[in-house]
Protein backbone atom coordinates (compact mmCIF):
# COMPACT_ATOMS: atom_id res chain seq x y z
CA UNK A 1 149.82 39.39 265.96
CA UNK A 2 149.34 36.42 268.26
CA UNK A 3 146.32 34.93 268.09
CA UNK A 4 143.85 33.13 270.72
CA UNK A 5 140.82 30.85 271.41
CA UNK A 6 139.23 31.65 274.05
CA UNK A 7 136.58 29.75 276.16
CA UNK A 8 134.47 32.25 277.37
CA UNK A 9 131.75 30.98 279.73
CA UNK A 10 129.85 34.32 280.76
CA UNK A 11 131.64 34.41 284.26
CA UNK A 12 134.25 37.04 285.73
CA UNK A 13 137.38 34.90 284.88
CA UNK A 14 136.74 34.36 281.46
CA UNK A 15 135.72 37.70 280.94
CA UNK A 16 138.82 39.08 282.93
CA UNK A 17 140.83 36.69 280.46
CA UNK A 18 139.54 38.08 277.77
CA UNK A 19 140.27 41.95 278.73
CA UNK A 20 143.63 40.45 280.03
CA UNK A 21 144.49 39.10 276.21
CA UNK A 22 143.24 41.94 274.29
CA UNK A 23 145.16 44.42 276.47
CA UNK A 24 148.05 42.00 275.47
CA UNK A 25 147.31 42.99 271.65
CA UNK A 26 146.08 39.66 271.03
CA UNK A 27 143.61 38.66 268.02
CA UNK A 28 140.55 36.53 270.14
CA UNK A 29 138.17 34.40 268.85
CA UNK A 30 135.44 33.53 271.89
CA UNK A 31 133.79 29.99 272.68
CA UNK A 32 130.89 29.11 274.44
CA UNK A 33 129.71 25.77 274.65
CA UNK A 34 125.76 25.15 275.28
CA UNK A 35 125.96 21.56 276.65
CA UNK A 36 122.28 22.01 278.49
CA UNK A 37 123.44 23.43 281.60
CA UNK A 38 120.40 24.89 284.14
CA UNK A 39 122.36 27.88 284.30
CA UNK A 40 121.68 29.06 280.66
CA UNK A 41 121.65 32.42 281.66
CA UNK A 42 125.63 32.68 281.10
CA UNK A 43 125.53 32.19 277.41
CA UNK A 44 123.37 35.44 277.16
CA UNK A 45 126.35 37.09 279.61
CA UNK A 46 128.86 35.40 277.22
CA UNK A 47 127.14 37.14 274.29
CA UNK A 48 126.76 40.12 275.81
CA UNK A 49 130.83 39.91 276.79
CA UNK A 50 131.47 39.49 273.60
CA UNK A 51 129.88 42.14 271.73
CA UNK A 52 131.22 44.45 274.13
CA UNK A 53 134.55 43.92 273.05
CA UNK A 54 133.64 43.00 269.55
CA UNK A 55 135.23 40.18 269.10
CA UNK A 56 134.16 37.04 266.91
CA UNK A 57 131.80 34.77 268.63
CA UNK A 58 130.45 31.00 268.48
CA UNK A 59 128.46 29.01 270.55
CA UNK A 60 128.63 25.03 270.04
CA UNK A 61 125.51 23.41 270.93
CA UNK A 62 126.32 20.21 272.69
CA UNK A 63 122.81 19.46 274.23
CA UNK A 64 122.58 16.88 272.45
CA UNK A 65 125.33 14.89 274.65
CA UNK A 66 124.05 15.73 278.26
CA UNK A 67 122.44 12.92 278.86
CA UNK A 68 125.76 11.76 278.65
CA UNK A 69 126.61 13.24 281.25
CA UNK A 70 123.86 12.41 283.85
CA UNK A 71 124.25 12.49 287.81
CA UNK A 72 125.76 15.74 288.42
CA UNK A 73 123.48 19.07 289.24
CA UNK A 74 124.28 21.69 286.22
CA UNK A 75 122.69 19.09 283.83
CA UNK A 76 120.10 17.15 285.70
CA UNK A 77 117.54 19.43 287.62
CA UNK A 78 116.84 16.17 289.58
CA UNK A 79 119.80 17.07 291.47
CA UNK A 80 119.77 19.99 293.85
CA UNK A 81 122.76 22.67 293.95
CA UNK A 82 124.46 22.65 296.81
CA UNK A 83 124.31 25.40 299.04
CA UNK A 84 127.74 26.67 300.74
CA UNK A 85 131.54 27.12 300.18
CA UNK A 86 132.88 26.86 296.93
CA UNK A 87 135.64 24.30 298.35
CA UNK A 88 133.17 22.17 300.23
CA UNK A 89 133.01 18.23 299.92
CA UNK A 90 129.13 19.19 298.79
CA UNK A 91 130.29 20.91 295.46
CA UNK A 92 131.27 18.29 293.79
CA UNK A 93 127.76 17.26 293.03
CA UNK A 94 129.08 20.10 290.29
CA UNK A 95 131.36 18.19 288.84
CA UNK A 96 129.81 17.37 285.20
CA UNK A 97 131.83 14.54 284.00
CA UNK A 98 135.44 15.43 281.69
CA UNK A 99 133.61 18.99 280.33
CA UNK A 100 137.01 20.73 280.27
CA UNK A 101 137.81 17.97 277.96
CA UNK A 102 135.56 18.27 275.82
CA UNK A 103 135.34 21.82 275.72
CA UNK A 104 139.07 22.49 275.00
CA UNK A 105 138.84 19.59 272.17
CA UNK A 106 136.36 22.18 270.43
CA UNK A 107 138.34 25.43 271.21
CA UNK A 108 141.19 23.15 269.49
CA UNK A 109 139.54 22.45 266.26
CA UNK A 110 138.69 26.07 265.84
CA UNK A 111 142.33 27.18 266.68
CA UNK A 112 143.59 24.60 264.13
CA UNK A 113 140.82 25.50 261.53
CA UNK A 114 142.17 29.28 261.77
CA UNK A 115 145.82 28.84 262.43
CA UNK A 116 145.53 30.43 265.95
CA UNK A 117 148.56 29.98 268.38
CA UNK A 118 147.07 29.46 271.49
CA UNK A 119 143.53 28.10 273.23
CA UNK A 120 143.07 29.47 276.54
CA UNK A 121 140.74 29.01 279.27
CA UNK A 122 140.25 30.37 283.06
CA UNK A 123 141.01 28.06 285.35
CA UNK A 124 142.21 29.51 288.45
CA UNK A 125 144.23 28.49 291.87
CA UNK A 126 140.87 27.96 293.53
CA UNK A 127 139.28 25.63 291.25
CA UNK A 128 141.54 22.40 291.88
CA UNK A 129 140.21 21.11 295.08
CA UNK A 130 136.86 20.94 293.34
CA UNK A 131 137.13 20.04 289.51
CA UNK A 132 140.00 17.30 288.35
CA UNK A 133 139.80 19.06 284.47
CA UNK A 134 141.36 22.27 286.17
CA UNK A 135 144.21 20.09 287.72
CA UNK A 136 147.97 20.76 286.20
CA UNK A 137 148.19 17.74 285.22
CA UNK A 138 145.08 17.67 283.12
CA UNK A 139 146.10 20.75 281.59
CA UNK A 140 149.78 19.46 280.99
CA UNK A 141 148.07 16.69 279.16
CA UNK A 142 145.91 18.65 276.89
CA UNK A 143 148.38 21.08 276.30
CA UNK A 144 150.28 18.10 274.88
CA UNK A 145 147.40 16.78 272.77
CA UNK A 146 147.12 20.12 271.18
CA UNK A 147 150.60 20.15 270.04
CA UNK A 148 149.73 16.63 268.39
CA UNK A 149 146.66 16.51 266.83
CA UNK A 150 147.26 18.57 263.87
CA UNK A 151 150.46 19.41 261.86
CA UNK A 152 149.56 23.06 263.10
CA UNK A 153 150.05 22.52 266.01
CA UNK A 154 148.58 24.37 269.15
CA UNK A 155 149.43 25.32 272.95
CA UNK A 156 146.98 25.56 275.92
CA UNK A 157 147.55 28.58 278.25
CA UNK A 158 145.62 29.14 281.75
CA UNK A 159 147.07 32.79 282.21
CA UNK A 160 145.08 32.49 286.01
CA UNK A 161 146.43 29.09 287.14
CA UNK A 162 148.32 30.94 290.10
CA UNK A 163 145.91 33.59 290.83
CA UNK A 164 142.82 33.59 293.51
CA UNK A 165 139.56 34.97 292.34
CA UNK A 166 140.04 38.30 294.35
CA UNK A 167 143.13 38.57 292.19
CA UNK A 168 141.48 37.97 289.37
CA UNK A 169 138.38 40.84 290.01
CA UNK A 170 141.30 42.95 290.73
CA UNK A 171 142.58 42.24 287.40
CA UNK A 172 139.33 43.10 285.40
CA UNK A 173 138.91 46.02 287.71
CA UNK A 174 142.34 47.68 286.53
CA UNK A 175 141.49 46.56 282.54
CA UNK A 176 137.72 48.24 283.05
CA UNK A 177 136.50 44.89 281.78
CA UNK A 178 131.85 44.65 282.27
CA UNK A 179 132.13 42.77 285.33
CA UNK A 180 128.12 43.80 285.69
CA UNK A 181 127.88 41.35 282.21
CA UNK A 182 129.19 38.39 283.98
CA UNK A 183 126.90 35.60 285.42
CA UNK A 184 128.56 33.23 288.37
CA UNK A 185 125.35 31.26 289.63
CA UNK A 186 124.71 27.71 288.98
CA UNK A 187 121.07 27.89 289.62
CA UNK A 188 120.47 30.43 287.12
CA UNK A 189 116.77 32.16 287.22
CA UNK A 190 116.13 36.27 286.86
CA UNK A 191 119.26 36.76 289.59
CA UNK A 192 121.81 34.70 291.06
CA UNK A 193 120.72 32.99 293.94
CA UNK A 194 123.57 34.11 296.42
CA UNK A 195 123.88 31.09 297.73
CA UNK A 196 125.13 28.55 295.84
CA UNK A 197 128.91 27.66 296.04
CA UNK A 198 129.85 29.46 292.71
CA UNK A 199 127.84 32.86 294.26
CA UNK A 200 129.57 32.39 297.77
CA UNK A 201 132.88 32.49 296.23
CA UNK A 202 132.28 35.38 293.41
CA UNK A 203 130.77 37.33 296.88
CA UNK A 204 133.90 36.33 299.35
CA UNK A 205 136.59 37.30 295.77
CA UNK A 206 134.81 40.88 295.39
CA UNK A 207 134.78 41.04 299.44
CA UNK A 208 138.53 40.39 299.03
CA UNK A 209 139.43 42.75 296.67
CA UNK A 210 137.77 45.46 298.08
CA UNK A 211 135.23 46.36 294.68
CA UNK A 212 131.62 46.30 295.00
CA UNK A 213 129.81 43.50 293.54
CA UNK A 214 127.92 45.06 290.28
CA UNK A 215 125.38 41.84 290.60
CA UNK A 216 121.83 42.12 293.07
CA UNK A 217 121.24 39.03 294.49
CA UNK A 218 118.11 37.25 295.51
């Protein structure tokens, strides 16, 4: 049986990724990585994701390291979250600093510790404009790390790097995956804020697809 690590962050496109591999008969171990962001509130969804499908879960505590990487507004509540389109010059106040990185170096030691094939993680069409770790080329380089760093060697898959977010809440749709689990604001608080780019484009992508949003917003 193939076998996958999966980053799971608590939003719809990891969660749709996982549905998407388990309908695929895979075996998935699920990531989340706590690396102090003010949107805590989508480990708990991540949890919650993952017990619904009972699969194995971690989460890697990286708080320690934020400081590390200061000036951007998921890990300094100095810095306001921008308001407005997901695509916007404004959004990349987002940006924290090589997280992909460091993420899929983690998701790699855990698919190298249990001989797992693959490490996969949601990165969609949508998300290049915005975040240089979703770029092709970053992901043709890790891909290649992977395959180095250990004599068991690994592959990195983005199943979504075509796809559009409607396509995507299409997906889970069809697979019956808890889209009302999933958490897509940055700001975080009791309920997402509605505003913020990450809520403006989970809104337009469920707009899109013609599914009603399971989420109340502020």
């Amino acid at each position: 049986m193939p076998s996958s690590v999966l980053i799971l962050s608590g939003g719809v496109d990891s969660t749709v990724l996982l549905a998407q591999l388990l309908s695929e008969g895979r075996a998935v171990r699920a990531l989340t990585v706590d690396y102090g962001q003010r949107h805590r509130r989508e480990i708990d969804s991540a949890r919650a994701v993952a017990a619904h499908y009972g699969v194995e879960h971690r989460v890697a505590d990286l708080r320690g390291v934020a400081a590390l990487m200061g000036g951007n507004a998921l890990t300094d509540a100095s810095i306001q979250v921008p308001e407005g389109h997901y695509e916007a010059e404004s959004m990349k106040a987002t940006v924290v600093p090589n997280r992909n990185m460091l993420f899929l170096a983690l998701a790699g030691s855990w698919a190298v510790a249990t001989k797992s094939d693959t490490v996969v993680y949601g990165a969609h069409g949508g998300d290049h404009a915005i975040y240089p770790d979703c770029r092709p080329e970053f992901a043709e380089a890790m891909d290649r790390a992977l395959g180095l760093c250990d004599w068991h060697p690994v592959r990195l898959e983005r199943s979504f790097v075509s796809w559009d977010k409607a396509r995507i809440v299409r997906r889970g749709a069809e697979l019956g995956a808890p889209l009302a689990l999933t958490w897509s604001c940055y700001v975080g608080g009791a309920s997402p804020c509605g505003r913020c780019g990450t809520c403006v484009e989970r809104r337009e992508a469920f707009a899109k697809a013609g599914i009603p949003d399971p989420l109340r917003y502020a």
